[in-house]
PDB file of N, CA and C in Angstrom:
ATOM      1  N   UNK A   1      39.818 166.121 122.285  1.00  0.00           N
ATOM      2  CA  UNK A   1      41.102 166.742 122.044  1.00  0.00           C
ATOM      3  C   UNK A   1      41.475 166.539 120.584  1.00  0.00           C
ATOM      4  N   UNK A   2      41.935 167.168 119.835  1.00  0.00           N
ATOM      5  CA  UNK A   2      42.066 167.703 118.278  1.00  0.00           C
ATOM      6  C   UNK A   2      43.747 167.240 118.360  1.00  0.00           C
ATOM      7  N   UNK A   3      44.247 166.833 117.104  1.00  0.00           N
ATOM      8  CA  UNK A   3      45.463 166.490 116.916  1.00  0.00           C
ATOM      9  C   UNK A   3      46.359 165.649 117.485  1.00  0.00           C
ATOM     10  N   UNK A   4      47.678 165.485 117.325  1.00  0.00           N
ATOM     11  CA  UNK A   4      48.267 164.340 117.490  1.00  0.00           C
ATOM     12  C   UNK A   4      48.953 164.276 118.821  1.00  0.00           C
ATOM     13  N   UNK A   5      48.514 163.160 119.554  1.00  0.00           N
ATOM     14  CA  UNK A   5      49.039 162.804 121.112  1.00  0.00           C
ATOM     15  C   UNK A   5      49.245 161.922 120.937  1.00  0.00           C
ATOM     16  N   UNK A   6      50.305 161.565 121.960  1.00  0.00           N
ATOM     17  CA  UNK A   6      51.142 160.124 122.681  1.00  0.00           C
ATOM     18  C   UNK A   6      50.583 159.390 123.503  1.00  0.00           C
ATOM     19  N   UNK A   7      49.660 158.608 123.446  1.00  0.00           N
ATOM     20  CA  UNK A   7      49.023 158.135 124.554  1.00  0.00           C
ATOM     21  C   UNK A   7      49.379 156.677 124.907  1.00  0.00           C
ATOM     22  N   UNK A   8      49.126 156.183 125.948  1.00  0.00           N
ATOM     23  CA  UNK A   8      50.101 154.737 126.800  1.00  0.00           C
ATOM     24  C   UNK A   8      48.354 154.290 127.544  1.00  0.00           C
ATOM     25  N   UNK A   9      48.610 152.755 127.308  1.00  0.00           N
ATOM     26  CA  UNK A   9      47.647 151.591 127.978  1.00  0.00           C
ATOM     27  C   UNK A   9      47.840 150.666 128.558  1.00  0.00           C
ATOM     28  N   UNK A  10      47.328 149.945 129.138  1.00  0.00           N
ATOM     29  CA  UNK A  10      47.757 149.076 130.253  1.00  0.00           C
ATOM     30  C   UNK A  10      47.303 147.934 129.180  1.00  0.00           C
ATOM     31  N   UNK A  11      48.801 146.613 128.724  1.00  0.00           N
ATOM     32  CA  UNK A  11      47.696 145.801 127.740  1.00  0.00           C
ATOM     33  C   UNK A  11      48.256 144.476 128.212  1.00  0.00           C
ATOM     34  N   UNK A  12      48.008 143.415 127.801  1.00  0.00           N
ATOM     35  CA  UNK A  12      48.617 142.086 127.905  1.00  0.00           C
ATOM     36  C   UNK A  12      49.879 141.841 127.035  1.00  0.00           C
ATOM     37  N   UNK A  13      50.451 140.837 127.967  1.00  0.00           N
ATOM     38  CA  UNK A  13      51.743 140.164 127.146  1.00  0.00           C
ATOM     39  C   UNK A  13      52.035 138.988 126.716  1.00  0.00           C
ATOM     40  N   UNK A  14      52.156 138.774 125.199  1.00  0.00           N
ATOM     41  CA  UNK A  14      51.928 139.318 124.466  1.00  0.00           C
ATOM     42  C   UNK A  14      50.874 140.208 123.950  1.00  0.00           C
ATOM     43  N   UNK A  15      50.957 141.629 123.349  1.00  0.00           N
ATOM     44  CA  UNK A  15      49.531 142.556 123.064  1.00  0.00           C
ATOM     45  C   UNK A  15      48.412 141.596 121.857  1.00  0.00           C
ATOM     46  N   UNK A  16      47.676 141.455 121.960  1.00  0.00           N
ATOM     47  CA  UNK A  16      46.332 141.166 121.392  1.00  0.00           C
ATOM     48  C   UNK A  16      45.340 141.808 120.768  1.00  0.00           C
ATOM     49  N   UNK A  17      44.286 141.740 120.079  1.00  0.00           N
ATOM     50  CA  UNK A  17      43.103 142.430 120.616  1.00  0.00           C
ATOM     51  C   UNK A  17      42.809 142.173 121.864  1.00  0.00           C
ATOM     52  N   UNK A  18      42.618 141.477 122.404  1.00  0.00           N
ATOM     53  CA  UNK A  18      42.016 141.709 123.688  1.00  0.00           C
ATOM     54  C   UNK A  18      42.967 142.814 124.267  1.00  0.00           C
ATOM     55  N   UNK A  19      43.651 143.460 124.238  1.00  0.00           N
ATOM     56  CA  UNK A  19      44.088 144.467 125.124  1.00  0.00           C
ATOM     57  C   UNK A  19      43.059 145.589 124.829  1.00  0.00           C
ATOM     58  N   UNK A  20      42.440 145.966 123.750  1.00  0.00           N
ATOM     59  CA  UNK A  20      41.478 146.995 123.924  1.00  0.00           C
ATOM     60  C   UNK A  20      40.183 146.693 123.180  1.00  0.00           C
ATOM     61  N   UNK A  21      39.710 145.684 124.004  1.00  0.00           N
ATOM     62  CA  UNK A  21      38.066 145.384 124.360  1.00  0.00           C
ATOM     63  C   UNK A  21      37.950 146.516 125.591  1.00  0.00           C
ATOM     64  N   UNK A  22      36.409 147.289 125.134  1.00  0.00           N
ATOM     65  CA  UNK A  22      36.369 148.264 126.208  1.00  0.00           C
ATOM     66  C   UNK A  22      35.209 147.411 127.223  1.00  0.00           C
ATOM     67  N   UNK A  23      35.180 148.253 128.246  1.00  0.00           N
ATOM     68  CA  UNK A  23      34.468 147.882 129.427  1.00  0.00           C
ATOM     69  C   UNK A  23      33.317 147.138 129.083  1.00  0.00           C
ATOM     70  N   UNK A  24      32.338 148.221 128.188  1.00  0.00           N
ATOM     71  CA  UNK A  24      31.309 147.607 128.001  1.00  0.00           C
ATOM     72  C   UNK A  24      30.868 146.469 127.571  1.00  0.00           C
ATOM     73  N   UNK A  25      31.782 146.109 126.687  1.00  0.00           N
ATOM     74  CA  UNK A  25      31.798 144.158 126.018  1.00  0.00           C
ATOM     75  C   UNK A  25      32.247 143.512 127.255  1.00  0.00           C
ATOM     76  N   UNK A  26      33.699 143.865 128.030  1.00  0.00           N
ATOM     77  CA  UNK A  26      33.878 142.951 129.069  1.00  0.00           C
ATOM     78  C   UNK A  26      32.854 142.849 130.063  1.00  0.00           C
ATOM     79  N   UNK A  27      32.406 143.872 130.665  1.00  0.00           N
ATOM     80  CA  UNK A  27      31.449 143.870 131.687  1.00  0.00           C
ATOM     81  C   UNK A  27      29.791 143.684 131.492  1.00  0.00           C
ATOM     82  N   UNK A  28      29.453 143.639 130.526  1.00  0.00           N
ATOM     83  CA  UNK A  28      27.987 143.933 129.818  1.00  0.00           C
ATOM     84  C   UNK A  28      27.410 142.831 130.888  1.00  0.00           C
ATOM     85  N   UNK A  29      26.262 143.340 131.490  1.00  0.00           N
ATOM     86  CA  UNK A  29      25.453 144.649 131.166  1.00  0.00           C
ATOM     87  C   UNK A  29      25.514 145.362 131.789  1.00  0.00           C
ATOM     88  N   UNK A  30      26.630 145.650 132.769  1.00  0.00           N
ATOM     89  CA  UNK A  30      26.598 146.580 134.095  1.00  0.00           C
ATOM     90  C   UNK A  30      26.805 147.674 132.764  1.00  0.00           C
ATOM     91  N   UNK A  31      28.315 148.246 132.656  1.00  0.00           N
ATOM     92  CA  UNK A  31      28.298 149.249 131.853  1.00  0.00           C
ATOM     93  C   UNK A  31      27.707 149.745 130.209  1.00  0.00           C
ATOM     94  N   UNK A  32      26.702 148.633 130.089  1.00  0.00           N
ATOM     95  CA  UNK A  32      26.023 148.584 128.781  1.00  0.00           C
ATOM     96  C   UNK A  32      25.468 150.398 127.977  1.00  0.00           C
ATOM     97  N   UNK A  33      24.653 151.055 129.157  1.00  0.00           N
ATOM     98  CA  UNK A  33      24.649 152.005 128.823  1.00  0.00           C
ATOM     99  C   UNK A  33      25.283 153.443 129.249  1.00  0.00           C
ATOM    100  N   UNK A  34      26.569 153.043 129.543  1.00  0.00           N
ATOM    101  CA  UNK A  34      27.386 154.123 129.667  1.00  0.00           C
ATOM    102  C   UNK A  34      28.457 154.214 128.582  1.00  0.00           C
ATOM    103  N   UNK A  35      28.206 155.422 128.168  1.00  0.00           N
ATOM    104  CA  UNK A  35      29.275 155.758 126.983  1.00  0.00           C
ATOM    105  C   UNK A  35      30.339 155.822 127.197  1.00  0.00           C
ATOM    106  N   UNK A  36      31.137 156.040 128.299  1.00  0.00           N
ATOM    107  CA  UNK A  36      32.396 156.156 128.767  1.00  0.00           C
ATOM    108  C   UNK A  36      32.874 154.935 128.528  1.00  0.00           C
ATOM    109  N   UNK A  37      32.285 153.659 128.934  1.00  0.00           N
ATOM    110  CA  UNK A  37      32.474 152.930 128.467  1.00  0.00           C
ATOM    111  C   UNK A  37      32.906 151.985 128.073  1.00  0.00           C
ATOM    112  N   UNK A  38      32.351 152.501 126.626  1.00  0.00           N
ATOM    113  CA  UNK A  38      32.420 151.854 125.157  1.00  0.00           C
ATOM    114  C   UNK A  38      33.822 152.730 124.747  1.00  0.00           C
ATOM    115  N   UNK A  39      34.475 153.176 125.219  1.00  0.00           N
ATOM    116  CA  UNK A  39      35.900 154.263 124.754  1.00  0.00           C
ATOM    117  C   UNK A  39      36.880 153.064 125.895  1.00  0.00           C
ATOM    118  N   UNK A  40      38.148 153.283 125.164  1.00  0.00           N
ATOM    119  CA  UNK A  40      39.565 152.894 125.886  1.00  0.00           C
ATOM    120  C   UNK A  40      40.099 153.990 126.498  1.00  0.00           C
ATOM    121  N   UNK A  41      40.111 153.344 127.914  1.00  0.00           N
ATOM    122  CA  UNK A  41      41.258 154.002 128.760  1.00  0.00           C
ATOM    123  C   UNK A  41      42.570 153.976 128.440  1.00  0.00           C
ATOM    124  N   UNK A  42      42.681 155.718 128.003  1.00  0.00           N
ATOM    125  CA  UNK A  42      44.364 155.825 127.709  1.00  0.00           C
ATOM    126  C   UNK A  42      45.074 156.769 128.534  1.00  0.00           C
ATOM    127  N   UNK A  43      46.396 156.961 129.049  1.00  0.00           N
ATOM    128  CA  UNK A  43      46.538 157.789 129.686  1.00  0.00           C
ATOM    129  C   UNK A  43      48.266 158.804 129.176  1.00  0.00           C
ATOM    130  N   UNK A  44      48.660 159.857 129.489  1.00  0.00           N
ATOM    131  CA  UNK A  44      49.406 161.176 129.106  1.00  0.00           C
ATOM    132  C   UNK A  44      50.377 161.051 128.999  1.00  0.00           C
ATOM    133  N   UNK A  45      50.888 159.836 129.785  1.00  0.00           N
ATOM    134  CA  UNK A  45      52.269 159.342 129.992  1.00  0.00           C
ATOM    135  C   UNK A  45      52.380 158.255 130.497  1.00  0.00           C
ATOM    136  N   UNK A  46      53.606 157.876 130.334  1.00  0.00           N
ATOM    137  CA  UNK A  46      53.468 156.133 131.189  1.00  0.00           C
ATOM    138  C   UNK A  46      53.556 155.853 132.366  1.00  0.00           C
ATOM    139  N   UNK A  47      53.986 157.191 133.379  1.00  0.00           N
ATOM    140  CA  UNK A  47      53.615 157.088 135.331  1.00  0.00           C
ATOM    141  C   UNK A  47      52.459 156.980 135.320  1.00  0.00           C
ATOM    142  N   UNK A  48      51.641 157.771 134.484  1.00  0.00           N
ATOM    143  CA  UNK A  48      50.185 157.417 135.141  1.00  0.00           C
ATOM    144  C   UNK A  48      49.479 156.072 134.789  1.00  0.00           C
ATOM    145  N   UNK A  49      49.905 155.790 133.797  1.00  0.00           N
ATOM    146  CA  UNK A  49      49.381 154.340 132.999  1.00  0.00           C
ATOM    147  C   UNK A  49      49.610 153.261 133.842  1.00  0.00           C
ATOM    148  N   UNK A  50      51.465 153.758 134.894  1.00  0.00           N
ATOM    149  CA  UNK A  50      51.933 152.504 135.798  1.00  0.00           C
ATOM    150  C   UNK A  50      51.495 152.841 136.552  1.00  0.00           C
ATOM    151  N   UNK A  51      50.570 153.756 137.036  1.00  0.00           N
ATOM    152  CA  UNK A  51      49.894 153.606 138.144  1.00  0.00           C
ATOM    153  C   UNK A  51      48.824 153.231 138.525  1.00  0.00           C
ATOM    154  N   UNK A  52      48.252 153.224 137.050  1.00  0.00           N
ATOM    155  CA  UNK A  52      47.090 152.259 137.334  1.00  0.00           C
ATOM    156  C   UNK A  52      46.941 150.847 136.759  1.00  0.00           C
ATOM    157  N   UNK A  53      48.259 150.681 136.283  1.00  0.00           N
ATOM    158  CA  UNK A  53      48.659 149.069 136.391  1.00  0.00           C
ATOM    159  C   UNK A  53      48.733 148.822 137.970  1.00  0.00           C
ATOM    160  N   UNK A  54      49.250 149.345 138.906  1.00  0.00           N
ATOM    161  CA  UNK A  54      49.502 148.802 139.892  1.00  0.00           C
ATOM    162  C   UNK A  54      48.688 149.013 140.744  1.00  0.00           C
ATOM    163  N   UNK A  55      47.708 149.990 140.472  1.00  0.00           N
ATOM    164  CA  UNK A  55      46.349 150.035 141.307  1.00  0.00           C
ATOM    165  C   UNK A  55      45.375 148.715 140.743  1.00  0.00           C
ATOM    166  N   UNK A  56      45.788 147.857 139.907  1.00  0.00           N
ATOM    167  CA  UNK A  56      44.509 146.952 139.421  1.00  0.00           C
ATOM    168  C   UNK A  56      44.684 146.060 140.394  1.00  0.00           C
ATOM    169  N   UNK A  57      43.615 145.135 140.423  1.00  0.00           N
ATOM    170  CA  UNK A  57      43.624 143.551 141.286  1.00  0.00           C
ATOM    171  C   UNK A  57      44.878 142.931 141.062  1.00  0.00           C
ATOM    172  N   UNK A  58      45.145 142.255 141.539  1.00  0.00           N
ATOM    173  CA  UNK A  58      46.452 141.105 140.945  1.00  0.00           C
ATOM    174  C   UNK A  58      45.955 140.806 140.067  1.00  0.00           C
ATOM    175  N   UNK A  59      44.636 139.984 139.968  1.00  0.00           N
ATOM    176  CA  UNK A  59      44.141 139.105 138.877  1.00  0.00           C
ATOM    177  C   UNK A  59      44.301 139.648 137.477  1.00  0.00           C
ATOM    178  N   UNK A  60      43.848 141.233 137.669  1.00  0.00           N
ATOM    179  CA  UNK A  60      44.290 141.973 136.262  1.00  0.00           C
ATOM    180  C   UNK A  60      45.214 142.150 136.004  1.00  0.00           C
ATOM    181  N   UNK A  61      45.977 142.125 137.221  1.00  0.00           N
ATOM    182  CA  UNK A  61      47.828 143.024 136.904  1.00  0.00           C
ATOM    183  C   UNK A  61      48.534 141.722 136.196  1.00  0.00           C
ATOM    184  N   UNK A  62      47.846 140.524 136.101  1.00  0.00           N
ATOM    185  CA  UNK A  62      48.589 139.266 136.002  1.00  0.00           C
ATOM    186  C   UNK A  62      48.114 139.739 134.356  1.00  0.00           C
ATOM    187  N   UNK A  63      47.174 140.149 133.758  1.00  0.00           N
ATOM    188  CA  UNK A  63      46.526 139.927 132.773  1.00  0.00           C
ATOM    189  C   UNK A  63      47.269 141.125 131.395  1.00  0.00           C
ATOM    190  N   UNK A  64      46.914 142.246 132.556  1.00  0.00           N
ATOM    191  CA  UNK A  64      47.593 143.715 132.147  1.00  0.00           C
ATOM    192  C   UNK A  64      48.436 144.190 132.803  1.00  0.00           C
ATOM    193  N   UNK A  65      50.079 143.434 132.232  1.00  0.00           N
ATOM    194  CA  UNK A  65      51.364 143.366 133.356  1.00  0.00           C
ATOM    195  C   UNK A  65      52.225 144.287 132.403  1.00  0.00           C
ATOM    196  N   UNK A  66      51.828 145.452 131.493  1.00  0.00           N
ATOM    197  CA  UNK A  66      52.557 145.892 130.082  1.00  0.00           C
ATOM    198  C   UNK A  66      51.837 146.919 129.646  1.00  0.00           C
ATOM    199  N   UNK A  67      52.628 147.910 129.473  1.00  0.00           N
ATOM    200  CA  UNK A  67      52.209 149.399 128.832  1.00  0.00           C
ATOM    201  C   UNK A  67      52.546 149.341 127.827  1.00  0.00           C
ATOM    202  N   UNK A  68      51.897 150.072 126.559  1.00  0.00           N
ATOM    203  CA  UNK A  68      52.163 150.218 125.104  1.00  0.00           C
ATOM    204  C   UNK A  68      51.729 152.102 124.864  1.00  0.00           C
ATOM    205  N   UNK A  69      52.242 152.074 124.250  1.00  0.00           N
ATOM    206  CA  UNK A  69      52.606 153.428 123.596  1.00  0.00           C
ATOM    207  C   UNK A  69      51.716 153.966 122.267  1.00  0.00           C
ATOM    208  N   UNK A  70      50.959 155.248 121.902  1.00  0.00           N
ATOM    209  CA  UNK A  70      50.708 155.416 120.345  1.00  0.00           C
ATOM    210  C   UNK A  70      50.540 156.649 120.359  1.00  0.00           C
ATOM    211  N   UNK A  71      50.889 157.241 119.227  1.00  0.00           N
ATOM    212  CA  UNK A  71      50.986 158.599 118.669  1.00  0.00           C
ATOM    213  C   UNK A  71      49.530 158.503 118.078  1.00  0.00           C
ATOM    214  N   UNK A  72      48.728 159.040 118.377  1.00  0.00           N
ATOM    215  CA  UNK A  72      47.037 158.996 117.942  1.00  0.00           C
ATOM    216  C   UNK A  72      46.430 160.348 117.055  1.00  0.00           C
ATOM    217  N   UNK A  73      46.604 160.239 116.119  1.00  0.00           N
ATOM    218  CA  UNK A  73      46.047 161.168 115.396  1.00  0.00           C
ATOM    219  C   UNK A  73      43.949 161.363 115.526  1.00  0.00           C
ATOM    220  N   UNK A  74      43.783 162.394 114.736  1.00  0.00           N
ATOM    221  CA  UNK A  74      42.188 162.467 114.468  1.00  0.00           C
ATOM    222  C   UNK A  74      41.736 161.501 113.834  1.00  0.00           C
ATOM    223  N   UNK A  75      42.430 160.940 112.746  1.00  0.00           N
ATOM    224  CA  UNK A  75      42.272 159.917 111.997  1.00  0.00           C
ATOM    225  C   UNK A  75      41.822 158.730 112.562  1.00  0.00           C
ATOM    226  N   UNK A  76      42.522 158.714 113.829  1.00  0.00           N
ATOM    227  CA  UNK A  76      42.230 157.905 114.525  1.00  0.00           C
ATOM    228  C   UNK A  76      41.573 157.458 115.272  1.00  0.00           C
ATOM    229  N   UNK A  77      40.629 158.564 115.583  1.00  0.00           N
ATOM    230  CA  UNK A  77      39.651 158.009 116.446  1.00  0.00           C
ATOM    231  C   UNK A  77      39.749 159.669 117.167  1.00  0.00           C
ATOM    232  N   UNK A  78      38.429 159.710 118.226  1.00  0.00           N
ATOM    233  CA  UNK A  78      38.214 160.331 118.768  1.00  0.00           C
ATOM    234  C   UNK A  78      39.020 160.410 120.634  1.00  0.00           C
ATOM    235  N   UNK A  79      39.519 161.356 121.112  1.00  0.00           N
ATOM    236  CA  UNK A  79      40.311 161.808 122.281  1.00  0.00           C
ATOM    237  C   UNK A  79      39.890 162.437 123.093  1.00  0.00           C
ATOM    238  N   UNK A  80      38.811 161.979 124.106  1.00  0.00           N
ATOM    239  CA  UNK A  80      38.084 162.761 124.658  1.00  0.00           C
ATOM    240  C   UNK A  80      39.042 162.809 126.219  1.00  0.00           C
ATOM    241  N   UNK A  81      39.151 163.777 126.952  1.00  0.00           N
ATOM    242  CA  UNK A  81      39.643 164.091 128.114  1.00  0.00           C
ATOM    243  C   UNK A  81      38.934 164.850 129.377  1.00  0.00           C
ATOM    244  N   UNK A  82      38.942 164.398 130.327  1.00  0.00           N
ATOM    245  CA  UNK A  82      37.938 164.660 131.516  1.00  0.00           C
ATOM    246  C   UNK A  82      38.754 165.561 132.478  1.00  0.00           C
ATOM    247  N   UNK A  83      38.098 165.500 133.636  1.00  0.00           N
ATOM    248  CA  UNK A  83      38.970 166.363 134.586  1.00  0.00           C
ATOM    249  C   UNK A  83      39.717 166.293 134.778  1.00  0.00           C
ATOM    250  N   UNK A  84      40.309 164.427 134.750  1.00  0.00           N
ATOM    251  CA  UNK A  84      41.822 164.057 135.138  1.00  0.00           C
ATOM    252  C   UNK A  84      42.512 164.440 133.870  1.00  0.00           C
ATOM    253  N   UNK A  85      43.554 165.351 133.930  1.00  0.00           N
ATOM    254  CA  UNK A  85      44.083 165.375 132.619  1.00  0.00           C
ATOM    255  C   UNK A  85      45.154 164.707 132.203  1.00  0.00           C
ATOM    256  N   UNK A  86      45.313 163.745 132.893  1.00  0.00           N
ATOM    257  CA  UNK A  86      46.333 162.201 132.522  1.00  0.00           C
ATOM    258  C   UNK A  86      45.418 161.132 131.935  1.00  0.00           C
ATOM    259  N   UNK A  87      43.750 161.602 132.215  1.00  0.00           N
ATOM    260  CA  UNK A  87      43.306 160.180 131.429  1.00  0.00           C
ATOM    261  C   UNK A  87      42.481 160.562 130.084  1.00  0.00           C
ATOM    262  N   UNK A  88      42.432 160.125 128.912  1.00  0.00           N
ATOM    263  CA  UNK A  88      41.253 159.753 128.358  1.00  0.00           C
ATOM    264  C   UNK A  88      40.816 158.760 128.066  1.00  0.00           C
ATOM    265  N   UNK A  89      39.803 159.577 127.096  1.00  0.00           N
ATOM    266  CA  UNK A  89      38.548 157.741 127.013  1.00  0.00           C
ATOM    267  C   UNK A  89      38.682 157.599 125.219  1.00  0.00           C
ATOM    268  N   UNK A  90      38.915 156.845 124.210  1.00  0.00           N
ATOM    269  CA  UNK A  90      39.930 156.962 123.474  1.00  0.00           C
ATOM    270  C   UNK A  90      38.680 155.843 121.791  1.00  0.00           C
ATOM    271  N   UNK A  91      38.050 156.700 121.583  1.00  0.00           N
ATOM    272  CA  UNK A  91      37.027 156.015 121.017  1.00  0.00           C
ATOM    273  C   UNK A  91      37.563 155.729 119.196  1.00  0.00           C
ATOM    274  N   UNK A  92      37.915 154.579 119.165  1.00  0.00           N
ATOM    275  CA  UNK A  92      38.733 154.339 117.809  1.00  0.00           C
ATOM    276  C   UNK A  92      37.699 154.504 116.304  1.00  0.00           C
ATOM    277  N   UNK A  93      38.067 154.981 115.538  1.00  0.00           N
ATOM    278  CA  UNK A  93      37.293 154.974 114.368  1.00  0.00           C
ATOM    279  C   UNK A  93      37.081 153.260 113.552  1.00  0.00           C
ATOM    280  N   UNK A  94      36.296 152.849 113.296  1.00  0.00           N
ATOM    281  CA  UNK A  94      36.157 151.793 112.999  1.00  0.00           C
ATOM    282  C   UNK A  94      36.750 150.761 112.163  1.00  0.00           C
ATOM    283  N   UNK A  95      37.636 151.458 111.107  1.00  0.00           N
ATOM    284  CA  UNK A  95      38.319 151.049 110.399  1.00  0.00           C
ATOM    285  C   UNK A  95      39.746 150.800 110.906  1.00  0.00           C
ATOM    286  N   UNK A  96      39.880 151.741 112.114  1.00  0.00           N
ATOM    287  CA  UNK A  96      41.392 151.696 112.993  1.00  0.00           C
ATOM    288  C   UNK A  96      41.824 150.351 113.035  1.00  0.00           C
ATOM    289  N   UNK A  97      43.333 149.514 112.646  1.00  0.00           N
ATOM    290  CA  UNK A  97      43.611 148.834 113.338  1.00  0.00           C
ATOM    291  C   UNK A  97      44.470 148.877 114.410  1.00  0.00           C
ATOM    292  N   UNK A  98      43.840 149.186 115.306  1.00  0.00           N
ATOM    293  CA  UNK A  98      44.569 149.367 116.868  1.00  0.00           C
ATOM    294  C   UNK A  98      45.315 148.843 117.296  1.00  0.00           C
ATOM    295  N   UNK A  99      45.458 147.286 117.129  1.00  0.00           N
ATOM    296  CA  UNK A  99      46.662 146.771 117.640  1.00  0.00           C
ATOM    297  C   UNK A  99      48.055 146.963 116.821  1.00  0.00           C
ATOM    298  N   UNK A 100      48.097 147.661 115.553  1.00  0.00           N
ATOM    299  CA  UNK A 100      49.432 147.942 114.920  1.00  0.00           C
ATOM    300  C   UNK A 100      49.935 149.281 115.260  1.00  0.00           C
ATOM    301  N   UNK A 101      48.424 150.183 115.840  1.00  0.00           N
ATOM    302  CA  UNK A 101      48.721 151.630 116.239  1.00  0.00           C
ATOM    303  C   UNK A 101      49.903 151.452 117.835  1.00  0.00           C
ATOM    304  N   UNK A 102      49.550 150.380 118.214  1.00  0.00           N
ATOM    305  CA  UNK A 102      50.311 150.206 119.788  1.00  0.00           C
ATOM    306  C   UNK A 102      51.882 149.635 119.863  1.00  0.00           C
ATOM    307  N   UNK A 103      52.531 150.124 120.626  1.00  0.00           N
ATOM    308  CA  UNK A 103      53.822 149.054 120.741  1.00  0.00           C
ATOM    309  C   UNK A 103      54.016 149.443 122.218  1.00  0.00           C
ATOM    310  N   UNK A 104      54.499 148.247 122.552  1.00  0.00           N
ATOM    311  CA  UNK A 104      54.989 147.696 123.900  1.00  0.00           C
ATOM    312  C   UNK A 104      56.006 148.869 124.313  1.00  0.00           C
ATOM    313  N   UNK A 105      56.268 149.590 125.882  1.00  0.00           N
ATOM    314  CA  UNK A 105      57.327 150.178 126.366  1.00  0.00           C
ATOM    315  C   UNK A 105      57.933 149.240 126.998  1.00  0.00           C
ATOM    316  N   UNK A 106      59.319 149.829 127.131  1.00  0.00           N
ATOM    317  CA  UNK A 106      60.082 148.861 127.670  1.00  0.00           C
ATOM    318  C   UNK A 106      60.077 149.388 129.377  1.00  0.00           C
ATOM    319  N   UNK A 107      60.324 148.534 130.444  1.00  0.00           N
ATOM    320  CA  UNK A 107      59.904 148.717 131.604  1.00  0.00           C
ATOM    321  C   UNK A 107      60.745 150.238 131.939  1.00  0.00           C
ATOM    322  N   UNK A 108      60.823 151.315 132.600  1.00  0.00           N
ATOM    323  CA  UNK A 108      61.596 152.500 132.844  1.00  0.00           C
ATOM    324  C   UNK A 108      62.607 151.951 133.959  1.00  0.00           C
TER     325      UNK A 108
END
């Protein structure tokens, strides 16, 4: 997806880097060679983001109890979008610093 979107993540509280380590570092080596991935799950708005906060384990929901917000340019990285069109997979350009691109929502 080309140009500038609002996209929302499920992150820890306080936000970190660790809020967007993608799958593949956390899980390695199951998802080692899947490209999907190596991209962050971001999603269209923040119902869908709280919905899959509240679809996680407890153990995660304890971990990732907090949605954050970013206006994501090209600059920023790549915006790829699948069938679901509430999610993408959110592949940052390398120089991105991601955790200043994010800020915390406040609960709705």
């Amino acid at each position: 997806m080309k140009g500038e979107k609002i996209l929302f993540r499920c992150v820890e509280n306080p936000m970190t880097e660790n809020s967007f380590i993608p799958n593949a570092v956390l899980l390695k080596p199951k998802f080692n060679d899947n490209c999907l991935a190596w991209g962050l799950s971001l999603f269209s708005n923040y119902d869908s983001a709280k919905q899959m906060l509240n679809n996680l384990s407890k153990n995660k929901q304890m971990n990732y109890s907090n949605i954050a917000k970013s206006n994501l340019t090209d600059l920023d990285g790549i915006k790829h979008t699948s069938k679901n069109k509430n999610h993408f997979t959110f592949y940052p350009e390398k120089n991105t610093d991601i955790l200043s691109k994010f800020a915390l929502v406040n609960e709705k």
